[in-house]
Protein backbone atom coordinates (compact mmCIF):
# COMPACT_ATOMS: atom_id res chain seq x y z
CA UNK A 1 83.02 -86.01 23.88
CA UNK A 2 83.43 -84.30 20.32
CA UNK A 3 85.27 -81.00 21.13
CA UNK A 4 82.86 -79.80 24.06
CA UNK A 5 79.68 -81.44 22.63
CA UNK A 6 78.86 -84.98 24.82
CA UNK A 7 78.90 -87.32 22.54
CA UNK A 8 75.09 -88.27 23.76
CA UNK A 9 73.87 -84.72 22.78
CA UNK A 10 71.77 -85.46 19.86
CA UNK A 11 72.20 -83.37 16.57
CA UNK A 12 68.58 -81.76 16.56
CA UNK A 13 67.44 -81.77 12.71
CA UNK A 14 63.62 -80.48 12.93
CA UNK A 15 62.10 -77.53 14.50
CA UNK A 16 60.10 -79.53 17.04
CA UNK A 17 63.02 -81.22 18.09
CA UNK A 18 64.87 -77.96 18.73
CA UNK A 19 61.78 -76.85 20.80
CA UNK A 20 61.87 -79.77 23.21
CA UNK A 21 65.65 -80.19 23.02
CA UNK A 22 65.97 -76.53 24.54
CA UNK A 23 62.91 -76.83 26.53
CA UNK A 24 64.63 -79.86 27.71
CA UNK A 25 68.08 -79.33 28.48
CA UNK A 26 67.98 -74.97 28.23
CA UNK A 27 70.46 -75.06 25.05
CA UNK A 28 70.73 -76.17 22.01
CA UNK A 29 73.87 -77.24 19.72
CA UNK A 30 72.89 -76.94 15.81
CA UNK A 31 76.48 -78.35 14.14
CA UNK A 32 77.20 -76.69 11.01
CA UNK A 33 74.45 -73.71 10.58
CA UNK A 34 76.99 -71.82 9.34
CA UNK A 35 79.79 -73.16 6.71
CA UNK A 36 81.63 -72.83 3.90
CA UNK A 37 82.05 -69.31 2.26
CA UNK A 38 79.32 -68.02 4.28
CA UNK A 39 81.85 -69.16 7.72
CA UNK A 40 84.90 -67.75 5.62
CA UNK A 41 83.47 -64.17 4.76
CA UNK A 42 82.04 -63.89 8.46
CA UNK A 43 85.61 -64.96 10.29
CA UNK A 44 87.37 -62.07 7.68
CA UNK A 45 85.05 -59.58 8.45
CA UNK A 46 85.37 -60.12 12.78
CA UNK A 47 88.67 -60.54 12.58
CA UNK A 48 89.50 -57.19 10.83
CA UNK A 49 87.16 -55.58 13.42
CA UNK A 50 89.45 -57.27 16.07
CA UNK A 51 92.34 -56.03 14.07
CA UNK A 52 90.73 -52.26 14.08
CA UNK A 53 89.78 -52.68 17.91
CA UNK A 54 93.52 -53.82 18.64
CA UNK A 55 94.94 -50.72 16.29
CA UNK A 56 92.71 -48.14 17.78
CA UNK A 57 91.30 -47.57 14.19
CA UNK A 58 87.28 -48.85 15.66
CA UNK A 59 86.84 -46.96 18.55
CA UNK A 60 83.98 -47.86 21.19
CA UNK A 61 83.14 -49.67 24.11
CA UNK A 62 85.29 -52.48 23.65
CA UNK A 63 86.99 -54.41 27.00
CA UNK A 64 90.88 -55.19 25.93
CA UNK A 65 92.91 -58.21 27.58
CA UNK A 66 96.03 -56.05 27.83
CA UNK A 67 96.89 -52.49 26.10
CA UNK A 68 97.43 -54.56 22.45
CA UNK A 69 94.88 -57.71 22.49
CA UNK A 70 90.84 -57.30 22.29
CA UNK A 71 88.74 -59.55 24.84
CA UNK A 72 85.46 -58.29 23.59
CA UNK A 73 84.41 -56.01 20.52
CA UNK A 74 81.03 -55.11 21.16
CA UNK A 75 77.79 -54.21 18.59
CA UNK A 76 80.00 -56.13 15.31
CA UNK A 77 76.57 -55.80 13.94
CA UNK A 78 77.18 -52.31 13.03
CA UNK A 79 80.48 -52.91 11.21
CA UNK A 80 79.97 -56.40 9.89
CA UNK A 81 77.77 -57.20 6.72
CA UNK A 82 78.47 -60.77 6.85
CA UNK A 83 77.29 -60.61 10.51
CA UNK A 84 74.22 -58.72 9.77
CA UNK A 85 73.31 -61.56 7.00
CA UNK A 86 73.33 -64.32 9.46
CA UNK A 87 71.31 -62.70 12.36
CA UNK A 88 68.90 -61.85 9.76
CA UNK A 89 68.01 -65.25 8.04
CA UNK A 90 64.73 -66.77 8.14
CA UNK A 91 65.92 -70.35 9.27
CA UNK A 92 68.09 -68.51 12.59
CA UNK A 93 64.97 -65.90 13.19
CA UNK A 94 62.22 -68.41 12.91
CA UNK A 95 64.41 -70.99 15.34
CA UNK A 96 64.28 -67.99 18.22
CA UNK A 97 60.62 -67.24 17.61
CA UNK A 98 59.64 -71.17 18.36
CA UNK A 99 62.74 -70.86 21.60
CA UNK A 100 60.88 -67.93 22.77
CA UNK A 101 57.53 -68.02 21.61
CA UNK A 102 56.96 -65.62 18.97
CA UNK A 103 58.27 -62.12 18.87
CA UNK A 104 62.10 -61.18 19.15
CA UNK A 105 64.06 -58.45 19.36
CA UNK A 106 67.97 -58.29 18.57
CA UNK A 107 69.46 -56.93 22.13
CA UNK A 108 73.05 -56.55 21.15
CA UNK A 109 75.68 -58.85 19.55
CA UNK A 110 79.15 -58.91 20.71
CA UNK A 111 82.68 -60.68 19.20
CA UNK A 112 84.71 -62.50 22.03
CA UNK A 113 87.89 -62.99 20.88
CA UNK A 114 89.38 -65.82 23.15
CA UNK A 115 92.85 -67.26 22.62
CA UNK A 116 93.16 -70.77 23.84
CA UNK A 117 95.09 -71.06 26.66
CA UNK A 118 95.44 -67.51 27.10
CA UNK A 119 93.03 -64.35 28.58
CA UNK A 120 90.68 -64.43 31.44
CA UNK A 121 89.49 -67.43 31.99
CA UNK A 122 85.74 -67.90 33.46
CA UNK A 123 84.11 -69.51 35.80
CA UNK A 124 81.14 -71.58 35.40
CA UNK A 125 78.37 -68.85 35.50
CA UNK A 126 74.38 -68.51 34.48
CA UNK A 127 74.50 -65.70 31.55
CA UNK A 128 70.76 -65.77 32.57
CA UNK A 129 72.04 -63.41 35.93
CA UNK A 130 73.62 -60.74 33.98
CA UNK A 131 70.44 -60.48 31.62
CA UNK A 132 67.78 -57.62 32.01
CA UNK A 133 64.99 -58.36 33.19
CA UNK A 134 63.15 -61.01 35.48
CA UNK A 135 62.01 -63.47 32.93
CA UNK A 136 63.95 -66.27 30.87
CA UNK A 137 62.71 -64.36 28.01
CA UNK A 138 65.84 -64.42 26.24
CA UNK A 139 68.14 -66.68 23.78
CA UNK A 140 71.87 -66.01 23.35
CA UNK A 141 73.11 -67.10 19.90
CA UNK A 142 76.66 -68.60 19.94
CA UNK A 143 78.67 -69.34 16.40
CA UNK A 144 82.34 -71.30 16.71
CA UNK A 145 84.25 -69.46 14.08
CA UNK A 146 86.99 -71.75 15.18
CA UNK A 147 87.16 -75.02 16.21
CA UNK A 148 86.00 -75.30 19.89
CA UNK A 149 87.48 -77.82 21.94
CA UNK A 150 88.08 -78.76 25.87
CA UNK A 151 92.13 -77.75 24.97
CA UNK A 152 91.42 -74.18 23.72
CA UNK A 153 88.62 -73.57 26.34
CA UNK A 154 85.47 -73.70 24.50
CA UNK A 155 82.23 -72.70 25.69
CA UNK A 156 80.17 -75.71 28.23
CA UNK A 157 76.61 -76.12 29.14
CA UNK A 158 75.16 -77.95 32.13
CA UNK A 159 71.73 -79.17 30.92
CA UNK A 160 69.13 -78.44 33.00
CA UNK A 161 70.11 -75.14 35.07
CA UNK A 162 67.54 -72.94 32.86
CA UNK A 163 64.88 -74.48 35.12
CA UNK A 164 64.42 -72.98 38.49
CA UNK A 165 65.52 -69.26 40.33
CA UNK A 166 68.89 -67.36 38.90
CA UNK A 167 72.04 -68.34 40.49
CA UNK A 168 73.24 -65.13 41.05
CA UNK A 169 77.03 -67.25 41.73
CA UNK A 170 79.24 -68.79 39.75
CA UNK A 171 78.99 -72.66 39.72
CA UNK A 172 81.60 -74.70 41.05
CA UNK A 173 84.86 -74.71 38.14
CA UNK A 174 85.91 -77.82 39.21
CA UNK A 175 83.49 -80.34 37.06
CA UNK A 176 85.89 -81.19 34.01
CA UNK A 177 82.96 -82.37 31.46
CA UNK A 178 79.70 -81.52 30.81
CA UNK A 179 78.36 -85.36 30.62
CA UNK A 180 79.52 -85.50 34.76
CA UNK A 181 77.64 -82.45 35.64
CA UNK A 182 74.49 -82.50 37.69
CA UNK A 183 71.53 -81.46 35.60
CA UNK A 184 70.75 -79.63 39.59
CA UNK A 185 73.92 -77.68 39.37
């Protein structure tokens, strides 16, 4: 493995590919969609809306690790230009149409500020459960402003568990790599 993408996953370079690879395997890894300045301006902006969360300067619906360290900062949308660029490009808004089929709508966005090693760690778990709604009509969007690896606790997907009911519990924890999951999970 490369971090916490299986070596096998392929890097998906065409729409179509993207379709079928999500269709497929009910995610879909795009390496480097964001970089470079555009990467650097987005990481200053979240992490001085951490910093505000943490100081009591943003105030909001925000869930805290402990009285001094944010877990989750909820809507950055509405305090992050950078943030607001990237949801609104053509080549990310034209890659959820074809995952979903034409027209979207921006639910919420949310900054989950992880330390490795540290915080509440989670089970594996369908977000798909904790959705609204009864149809897989929706497409979380997940950017690695650092680098995600198995050490720091990055983010894994079993391919395959999109397809069937909602698994209203958590998986079993105890698989240690994506590649030796069951795509029946």
């Amino acid at each position: 493995m490369v971090g916490c993408v299986p070596s096998w996953y392929p890097v998906v370079m065409n729409l179509q590919a993207d379709i079928e690879a999500y269709q497929r395997d009910g995610f879909l890894i795009v390496r480097g969609a964001v970089k470079g300045a555009e990467l650097k301006q987005l990481e200053r902006e979240l992490t001085r809306l951490r910093d505000e969360v943490e100081a009591g300067i943003l105030r909001g619906n925000h869930l805290m690790e402990n009285e001094n360290t944010a877990r989750v900062v909820f809507n950055p949308y509405d305090h992050s230009p950078a943030l607001r660029k990237l949801v609104t490009r053509d080549d990310m808004i034209e890659r959820a149409k074809a995952m979903l089929g034409g027209r979207i709508h921006l639910h919420h966005t949310k900054l989950m500020c992880k330390a490795a090693r540290e915080g509440t760690p989670q089970p594996w778990h369908q977000d798909y459960f904790y959705w609204p709604g009864s149809k897989a009509n929706q497409v979380a969007v997940f950017v690695c402003i650092d680098p995600s690896t198995v050490e720091n606790g990055c983010l894994r997907c079993i391919p395959g568990t999109h397809k069937g009911d909602r698994k209203s519990t958590r998986l079993n924890s105890s698989h240690s790599s994506v590649s030796r999951m069951p795509s029946s999970a």
